[in-house]
PDB file of N, CA and C in Angstrom:
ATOM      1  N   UNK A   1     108.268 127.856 113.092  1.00  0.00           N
ATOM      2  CA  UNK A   1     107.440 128.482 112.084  1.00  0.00           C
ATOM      3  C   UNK A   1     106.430 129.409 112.734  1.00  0.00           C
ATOM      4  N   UNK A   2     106.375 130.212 112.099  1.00  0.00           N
ATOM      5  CA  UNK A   2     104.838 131.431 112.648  1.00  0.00           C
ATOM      6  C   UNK A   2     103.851 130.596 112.262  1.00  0.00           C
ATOM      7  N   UNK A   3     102.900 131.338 113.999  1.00  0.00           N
ATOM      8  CA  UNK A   3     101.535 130.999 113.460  1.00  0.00           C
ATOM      9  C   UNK A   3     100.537 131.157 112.304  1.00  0.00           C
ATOM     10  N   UNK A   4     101.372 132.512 111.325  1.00  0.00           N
ATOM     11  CA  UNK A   4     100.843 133.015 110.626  1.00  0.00           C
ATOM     12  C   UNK A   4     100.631 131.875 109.471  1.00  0.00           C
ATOM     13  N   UNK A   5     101.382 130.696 109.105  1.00  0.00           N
ATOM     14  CA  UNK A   5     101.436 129.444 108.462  1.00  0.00           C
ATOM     15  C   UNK A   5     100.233 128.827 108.877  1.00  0.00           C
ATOM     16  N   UNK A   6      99.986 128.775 110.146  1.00  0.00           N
ATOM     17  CA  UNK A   6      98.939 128.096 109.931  1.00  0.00           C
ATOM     18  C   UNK A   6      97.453 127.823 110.267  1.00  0.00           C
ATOM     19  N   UNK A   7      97.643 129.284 109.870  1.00  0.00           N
ATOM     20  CA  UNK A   7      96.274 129.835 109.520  1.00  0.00           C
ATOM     21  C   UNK A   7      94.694 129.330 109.351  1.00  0.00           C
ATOM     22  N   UNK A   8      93.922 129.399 109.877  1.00  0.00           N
ATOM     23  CA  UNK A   8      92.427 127.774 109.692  1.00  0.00           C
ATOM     24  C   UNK A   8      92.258 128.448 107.940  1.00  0.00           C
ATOM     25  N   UNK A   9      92.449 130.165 107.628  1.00  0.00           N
ATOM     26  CA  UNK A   9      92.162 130.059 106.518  1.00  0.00           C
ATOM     27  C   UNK A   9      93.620 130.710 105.663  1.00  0.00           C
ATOM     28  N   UNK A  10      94.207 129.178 105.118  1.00  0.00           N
ATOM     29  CA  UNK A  10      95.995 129.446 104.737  1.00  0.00           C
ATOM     30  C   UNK A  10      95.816 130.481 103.384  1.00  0.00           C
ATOM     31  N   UNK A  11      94.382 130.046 102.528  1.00  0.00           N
ATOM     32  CA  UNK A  11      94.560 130.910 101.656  1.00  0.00           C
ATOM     33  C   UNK A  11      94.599 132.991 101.446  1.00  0.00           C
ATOM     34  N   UNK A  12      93.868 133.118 102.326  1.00  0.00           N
ATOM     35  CA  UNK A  12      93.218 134.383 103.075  1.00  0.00           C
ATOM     36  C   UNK A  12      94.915 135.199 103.310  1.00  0.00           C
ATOM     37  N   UNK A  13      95.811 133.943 104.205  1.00  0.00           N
ATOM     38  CA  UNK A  13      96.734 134.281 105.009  1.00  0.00           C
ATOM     39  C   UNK A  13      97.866 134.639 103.901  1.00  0.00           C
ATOM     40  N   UNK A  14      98.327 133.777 102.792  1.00  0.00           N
ATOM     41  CA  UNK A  14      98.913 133.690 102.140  1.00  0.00           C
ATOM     42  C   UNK A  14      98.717 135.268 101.898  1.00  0.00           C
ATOM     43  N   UNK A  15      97.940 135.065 100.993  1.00  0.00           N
ATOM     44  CA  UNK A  15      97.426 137.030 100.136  1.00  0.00           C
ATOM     45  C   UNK A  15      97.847 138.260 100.995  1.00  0.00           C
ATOM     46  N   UNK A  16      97.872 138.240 102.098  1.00  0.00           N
ATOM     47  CA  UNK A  16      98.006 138.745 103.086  1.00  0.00           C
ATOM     48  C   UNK A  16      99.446 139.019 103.272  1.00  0.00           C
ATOM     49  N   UNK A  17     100.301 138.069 103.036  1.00  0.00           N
ATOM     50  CA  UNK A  17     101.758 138.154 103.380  1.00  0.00           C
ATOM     51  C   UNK A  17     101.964 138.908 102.131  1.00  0.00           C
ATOM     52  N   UNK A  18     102.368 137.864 101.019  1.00  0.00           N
ATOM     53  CA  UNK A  18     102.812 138.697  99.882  1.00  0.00           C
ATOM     54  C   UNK A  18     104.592 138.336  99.602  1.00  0.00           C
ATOM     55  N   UNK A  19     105.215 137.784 100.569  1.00  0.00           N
ATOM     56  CA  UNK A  19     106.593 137.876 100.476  1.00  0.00           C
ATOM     57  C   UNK A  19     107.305 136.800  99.044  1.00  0.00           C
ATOM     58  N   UNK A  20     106.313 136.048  98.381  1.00  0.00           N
ATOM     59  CA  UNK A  20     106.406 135.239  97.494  1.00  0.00           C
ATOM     60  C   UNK A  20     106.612 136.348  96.594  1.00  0.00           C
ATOM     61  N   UNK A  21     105.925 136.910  96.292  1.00  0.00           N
ATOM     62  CA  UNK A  21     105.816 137.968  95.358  1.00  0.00           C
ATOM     63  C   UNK A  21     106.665 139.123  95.237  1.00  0.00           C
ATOM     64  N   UNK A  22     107.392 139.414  96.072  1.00  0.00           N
ATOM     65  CA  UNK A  22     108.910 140.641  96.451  1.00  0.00           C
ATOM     66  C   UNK A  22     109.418 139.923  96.577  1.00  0.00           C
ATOM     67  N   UNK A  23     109.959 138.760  96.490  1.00  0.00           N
ATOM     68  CA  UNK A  23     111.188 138.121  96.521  1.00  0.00           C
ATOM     69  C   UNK A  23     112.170 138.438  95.807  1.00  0.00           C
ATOM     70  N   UNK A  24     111.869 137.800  94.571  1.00  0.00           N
ATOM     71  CA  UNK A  24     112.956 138.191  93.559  1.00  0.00           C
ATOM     72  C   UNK A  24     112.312 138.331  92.185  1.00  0.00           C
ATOM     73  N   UNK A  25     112.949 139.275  91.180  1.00  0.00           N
ATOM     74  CA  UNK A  25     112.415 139.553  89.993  1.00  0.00           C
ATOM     75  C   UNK A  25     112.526 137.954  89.226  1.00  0.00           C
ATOM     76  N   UNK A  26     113.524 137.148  89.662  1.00  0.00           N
ATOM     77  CA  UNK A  26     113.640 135.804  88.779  1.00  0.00           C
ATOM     78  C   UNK A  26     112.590 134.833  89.036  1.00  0.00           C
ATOM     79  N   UNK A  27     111.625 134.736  90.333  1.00  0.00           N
ATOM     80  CA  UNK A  27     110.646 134.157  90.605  1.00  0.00           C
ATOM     81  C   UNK A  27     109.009 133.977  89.455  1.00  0.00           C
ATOM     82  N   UNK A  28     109.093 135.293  89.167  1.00  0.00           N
ATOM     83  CA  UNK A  28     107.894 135.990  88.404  1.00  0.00           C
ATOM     84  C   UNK A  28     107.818 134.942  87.199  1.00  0.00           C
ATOM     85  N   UNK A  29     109.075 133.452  87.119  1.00  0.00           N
ATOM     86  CA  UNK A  29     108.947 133.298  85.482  1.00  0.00           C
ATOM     87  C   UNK A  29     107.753 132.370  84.833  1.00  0.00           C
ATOM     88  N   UNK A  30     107.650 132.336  83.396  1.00  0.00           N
ATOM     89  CA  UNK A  30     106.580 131.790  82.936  1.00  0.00           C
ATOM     90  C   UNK A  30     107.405 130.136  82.755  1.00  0.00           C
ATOM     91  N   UNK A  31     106.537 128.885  82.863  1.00  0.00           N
ATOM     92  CA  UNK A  31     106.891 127.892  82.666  1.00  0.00           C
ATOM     93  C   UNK A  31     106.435 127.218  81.510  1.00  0.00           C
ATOM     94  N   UNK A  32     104.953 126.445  82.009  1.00  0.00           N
ATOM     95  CA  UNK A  32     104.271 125.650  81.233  1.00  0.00           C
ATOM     96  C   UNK A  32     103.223 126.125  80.983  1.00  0.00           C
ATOM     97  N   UNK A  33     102.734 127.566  81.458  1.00  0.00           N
ATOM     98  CA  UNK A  33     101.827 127.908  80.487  1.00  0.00           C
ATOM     99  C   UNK A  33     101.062 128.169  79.109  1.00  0.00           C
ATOM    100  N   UNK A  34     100.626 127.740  78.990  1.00  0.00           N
ATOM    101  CA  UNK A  34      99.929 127.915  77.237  1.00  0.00           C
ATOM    102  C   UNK A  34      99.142 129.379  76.678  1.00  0.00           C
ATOM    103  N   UNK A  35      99.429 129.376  75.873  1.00  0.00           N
ATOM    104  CA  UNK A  35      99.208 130.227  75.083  1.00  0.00           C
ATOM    105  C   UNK A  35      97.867 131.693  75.698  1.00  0.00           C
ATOM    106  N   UNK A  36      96.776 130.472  75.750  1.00  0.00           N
ATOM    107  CA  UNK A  36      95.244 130.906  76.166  1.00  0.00           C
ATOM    108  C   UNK A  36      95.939 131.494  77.654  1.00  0.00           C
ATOM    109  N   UNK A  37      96.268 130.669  78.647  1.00  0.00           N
ATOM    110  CA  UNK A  37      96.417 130.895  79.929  1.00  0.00           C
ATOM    111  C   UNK A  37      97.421 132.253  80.080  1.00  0.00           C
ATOM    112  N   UNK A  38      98.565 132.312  79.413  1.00  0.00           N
ATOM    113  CA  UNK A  38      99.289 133.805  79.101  1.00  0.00           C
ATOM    114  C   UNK A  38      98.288 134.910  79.188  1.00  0.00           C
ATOM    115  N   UNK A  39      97.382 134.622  77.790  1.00  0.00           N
ATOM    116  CA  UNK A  39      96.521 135.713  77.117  1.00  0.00           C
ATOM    117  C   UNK A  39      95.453 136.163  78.118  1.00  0.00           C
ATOM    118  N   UNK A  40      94.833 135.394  79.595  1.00  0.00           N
ATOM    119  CA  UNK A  40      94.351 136.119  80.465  1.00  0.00           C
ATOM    120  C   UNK A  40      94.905 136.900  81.224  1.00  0.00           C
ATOM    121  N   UNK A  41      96.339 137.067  81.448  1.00  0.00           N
ATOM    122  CA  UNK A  41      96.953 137.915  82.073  1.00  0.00           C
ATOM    123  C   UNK A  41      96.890 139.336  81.520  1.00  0.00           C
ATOM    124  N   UNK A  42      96.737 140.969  82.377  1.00  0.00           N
ATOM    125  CA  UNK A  42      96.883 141.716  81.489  1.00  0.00           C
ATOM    126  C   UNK A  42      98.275 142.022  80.787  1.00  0.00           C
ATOM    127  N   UNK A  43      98.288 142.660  79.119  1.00  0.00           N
ATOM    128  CA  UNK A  43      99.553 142.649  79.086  1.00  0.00           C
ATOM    129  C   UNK A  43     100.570 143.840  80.365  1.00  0.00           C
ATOM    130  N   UNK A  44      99.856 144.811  80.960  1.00  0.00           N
ATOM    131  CA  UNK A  44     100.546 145.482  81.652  1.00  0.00           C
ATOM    132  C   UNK A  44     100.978 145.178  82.433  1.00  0.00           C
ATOM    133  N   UNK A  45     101.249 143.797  82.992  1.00  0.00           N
ATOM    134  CA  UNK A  45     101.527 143.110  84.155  1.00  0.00           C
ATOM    135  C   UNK A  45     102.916 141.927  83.434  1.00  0.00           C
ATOM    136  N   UNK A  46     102.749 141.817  82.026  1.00  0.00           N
ATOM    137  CA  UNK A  46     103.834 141.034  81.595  1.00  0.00           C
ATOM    138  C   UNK A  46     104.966 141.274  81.120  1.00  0.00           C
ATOM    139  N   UNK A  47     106.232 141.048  81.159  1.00  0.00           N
ATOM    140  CA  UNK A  47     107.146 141.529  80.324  1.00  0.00           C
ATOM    141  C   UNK A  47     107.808 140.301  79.365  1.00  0.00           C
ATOM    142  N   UNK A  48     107.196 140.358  78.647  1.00  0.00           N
ATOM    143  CA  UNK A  48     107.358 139.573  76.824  1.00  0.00           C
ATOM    144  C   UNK A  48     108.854 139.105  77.098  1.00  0.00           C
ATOM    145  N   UNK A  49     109.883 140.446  76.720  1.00  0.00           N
ATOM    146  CA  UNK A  49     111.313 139.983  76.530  1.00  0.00           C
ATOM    147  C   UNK A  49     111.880 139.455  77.473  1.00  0.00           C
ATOM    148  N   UNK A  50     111.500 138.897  78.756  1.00  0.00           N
ATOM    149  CA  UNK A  50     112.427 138.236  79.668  1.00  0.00           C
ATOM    150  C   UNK A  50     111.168 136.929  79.852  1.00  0.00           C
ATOM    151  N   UNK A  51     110.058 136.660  79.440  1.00  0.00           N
ATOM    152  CA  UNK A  51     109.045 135.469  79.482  1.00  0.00           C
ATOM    153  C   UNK A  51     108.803 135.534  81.206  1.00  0.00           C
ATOM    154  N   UNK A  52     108.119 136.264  81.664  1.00  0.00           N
ATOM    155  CA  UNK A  52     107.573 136.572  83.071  1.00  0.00           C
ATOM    156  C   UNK A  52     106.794 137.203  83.898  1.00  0.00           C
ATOM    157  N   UNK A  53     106.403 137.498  84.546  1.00  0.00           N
ATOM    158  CA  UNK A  53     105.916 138.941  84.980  1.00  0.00           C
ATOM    159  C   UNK A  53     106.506 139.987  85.107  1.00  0.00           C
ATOM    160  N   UNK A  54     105.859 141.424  85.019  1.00  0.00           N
ATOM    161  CA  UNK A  54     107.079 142.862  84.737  1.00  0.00           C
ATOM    162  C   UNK A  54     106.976 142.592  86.753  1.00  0.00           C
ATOM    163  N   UNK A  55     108.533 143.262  86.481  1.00  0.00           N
ATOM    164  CA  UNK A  55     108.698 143.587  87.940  1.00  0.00           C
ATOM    165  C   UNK A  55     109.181 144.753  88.049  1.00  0.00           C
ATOM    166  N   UNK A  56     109.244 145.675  89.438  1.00  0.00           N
ATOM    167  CA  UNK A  56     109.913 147.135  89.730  1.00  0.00           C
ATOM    168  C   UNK A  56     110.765 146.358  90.701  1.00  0.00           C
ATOM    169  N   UNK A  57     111.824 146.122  90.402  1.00  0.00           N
ATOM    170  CA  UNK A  57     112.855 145.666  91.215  1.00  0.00           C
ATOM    171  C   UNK A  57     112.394 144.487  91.209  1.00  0.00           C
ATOM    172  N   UNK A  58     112.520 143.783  92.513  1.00  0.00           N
ATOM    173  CA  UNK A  58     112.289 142.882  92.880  1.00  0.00           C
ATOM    174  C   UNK A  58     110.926 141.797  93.116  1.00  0.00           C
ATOM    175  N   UNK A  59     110.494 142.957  93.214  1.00  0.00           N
ATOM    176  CA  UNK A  59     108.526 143.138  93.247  1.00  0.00           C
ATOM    177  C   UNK A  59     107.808 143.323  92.091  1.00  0.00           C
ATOM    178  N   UNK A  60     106.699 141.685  92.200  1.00  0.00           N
ATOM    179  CA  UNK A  60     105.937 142.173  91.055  1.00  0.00           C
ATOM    180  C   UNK A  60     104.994 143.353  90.786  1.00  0.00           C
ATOM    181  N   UNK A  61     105.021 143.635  89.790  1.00  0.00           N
ATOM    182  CA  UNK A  61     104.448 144.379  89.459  1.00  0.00           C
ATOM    183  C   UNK A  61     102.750 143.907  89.375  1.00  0.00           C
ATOM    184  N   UNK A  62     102.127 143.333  89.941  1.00  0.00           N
ATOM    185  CA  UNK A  62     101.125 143.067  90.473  1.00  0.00           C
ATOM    186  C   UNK A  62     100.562 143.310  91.851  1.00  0.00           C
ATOM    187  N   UNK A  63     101.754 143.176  92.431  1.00  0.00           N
ATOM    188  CA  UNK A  63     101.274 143.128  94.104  1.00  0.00           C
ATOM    189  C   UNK A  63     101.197 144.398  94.219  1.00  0.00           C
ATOM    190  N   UNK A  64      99.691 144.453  95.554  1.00  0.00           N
ATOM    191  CA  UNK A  64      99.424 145.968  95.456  1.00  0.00           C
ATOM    192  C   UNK A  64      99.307 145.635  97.452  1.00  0.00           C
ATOM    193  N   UNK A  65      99.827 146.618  97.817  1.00  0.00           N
ATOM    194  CA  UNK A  65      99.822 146.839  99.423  1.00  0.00           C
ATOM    195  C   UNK A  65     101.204 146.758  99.843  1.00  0.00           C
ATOM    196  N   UNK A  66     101.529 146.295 101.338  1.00  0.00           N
ATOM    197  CA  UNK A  66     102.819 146.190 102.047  1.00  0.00           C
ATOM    198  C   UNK A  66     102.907 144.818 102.316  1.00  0.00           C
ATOM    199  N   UNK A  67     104.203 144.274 101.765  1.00  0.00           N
ATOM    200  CA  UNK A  67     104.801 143.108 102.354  1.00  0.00           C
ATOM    201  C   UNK A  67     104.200 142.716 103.768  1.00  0.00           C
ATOM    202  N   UNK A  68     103.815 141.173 104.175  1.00  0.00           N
ATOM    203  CA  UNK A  68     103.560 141.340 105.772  1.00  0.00           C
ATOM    204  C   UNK A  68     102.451 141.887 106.485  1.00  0.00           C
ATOM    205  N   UNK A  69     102.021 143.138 105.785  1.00  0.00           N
ATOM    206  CA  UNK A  69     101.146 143.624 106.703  1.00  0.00           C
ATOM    207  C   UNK A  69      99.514 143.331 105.649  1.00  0.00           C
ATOM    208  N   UNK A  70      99.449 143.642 104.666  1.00  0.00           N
ATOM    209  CA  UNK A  70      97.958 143.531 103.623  1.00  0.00           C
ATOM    210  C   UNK A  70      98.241 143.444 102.062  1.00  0.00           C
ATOM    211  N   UNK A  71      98.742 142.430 101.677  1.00  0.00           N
ATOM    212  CA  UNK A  71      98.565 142.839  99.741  1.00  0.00           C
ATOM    213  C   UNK A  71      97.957 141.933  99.609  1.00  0.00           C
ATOM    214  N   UNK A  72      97.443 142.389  98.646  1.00  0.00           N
ATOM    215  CA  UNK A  72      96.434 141.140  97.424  1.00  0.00           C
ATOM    216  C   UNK A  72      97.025 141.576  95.742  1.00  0.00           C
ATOM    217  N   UNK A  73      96.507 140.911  95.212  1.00  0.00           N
ATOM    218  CA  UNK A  73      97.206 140.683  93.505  1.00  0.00           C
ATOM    219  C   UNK A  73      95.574 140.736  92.557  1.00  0.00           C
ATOM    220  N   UNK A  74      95.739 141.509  91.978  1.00  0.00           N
ATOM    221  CA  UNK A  74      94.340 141.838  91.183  1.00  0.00           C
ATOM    222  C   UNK A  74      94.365 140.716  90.030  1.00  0.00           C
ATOM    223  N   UNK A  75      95.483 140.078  89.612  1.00  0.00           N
ATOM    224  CA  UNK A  75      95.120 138.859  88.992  1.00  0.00           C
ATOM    225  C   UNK A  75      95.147 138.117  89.381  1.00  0.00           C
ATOM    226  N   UNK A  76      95.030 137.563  90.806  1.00  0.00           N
ATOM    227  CA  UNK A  76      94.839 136.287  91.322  1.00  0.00           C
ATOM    228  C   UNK A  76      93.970 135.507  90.897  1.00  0.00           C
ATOM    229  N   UNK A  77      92.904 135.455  90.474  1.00  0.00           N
ATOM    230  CA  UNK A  77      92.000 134.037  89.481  1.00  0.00           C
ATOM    231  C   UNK A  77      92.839 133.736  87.812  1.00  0.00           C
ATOM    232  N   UNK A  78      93.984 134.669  87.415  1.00  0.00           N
ATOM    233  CA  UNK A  78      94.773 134.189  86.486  1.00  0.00           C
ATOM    234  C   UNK A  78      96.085 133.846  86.238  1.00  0.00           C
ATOM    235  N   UNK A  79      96.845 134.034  88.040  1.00  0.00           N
ATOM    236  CA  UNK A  79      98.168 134.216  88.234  1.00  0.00           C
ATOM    237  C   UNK A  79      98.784 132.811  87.568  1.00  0.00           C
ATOM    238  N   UNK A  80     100.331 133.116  87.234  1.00  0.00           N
ATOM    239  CA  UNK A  80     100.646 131.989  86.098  1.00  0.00           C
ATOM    240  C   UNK A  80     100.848 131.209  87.629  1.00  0.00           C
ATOM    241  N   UNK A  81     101.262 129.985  86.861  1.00  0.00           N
ATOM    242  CA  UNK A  81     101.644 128.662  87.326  1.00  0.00           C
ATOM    243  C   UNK A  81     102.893 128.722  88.342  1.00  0.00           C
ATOM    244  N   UNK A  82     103.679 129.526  87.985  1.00  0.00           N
ATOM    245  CA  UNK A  82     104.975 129.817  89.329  1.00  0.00           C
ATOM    246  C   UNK A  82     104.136 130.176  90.667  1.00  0.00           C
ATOM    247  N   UNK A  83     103.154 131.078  90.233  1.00  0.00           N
ATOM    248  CA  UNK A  83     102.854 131.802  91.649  1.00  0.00           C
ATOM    249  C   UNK A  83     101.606 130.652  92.602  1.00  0.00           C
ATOM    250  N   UNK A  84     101.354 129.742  91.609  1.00  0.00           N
ATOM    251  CA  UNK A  84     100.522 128.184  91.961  1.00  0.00           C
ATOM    252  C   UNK A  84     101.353 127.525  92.877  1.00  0.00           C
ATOM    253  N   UNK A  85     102.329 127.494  92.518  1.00  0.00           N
ATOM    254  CA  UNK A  85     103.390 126.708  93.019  1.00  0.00           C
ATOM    255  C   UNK A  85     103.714 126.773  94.279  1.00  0.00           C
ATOM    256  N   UNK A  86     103.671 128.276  94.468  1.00  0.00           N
ATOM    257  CA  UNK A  86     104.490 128.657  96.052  1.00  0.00           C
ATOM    258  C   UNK A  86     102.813 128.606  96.846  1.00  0.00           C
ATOM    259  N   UNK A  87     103.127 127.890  97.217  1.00  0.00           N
ATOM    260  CA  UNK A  87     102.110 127.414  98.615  1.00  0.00           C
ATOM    261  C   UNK A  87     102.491 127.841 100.301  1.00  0.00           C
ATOM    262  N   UNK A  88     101.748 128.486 101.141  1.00  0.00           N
ATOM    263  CA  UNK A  88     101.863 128.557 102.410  1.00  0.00           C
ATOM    264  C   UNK A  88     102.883 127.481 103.075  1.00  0.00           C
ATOM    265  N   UNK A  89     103.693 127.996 103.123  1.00  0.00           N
ATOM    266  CA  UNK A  89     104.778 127.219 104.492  1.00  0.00           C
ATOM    267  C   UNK A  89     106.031 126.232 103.606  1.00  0.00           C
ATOM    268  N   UNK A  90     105.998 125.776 102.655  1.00  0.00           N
ATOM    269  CA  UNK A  90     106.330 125.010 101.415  1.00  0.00           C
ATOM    270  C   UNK A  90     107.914 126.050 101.726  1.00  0.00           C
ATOM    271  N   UNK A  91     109.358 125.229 101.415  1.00  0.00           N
ATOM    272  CA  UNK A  91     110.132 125.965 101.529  1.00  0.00           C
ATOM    273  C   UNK A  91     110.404 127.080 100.709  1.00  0.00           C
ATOM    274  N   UNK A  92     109.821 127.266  99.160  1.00  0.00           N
ATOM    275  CA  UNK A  92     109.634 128.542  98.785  1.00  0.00           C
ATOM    276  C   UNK A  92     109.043 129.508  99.973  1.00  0.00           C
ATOM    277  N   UNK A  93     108.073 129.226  99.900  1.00  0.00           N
ATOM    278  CA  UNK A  93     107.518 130.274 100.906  1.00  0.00           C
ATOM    279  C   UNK A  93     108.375 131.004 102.299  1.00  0.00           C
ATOM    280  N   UNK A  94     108.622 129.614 103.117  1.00  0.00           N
ATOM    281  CA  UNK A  94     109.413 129.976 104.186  1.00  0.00           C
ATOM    282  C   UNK A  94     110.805 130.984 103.784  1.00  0.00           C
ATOM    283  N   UNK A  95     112.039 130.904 102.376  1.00  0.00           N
ATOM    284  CA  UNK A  95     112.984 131.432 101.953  1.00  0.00           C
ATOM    285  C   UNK A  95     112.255 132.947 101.877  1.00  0.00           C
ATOM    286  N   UNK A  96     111.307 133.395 101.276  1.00  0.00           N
ATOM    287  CA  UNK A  96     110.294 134.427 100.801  1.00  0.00           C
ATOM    288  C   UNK A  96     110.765 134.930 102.145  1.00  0.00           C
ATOM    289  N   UNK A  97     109.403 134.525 103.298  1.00  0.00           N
ATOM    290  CA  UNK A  97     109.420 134.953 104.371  1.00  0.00           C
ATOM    291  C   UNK A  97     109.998 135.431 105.573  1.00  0.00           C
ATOM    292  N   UNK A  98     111.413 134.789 105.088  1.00  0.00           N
ATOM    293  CA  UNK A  98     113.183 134.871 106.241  1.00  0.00           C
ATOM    294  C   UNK A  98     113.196 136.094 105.854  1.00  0.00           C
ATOM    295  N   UNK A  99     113.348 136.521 103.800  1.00  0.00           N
ATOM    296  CA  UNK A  99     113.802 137.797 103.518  1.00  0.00           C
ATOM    297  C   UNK A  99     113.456 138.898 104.192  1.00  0.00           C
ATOM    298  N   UNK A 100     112.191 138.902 104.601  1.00  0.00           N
ATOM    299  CA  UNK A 100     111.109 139.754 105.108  1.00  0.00           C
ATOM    300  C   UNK A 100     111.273 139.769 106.814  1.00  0.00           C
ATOM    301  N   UNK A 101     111.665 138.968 107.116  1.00  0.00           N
ATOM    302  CA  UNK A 101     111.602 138.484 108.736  1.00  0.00           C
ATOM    303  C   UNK A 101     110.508 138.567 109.020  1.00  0.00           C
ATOM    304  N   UNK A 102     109.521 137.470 108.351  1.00  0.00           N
ATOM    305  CA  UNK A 102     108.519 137.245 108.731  1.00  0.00           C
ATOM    306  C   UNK A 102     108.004 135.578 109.523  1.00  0.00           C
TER     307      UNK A 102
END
């Protein structure tokens, strides 16, 4: 595993990679979110008819920077519950990160 996993600050590091987030357009989906928790997201970031986040390809349409090298996500204090999920080093993450050869 890269050192980049394990990071003293994993959260910092995470944001930083981004490869959770270009993975795949099927990742982006909505689960158990409720109603309220949807409604903080902007709608320009959602796409209604597939229940997920909009993506340009593969990549959400949130993530702003380069894979690997600097992105951050401007809704990160409202990102749904999928993107909760994928945690630093967690085999989501690591699959993310192969894509990337990171």
């Amino acid at each position: 595993m890269s050192e980049f996993l394990f990071a003293a600050d994993a959260e910092a590091a995470c944001r930083a990679c981004g490869a959770c987030c270009a993975f795949s357009a099927e990742w982006p989906r909505f689960a158990m979110e409720d109603d309220a928790a949807l409604d903080r997201i902007p709608r320009a970031f959602v796409d209604d008819d597939r229940g997920r986040m909009r993506c340009k390809g593969d990549r959400c349409s949130a993530l702003v920077g380069e894979v690997g090298v600097s992105t951050s996500c401007p809704i990160y204090a409202v990102k749904p519950d999928v993107c909760r999920e994928c945690l630093p080093g967690d085999p989501e993450c690591l699959t993310a990160r192969r894509r990337f050869r990171l």
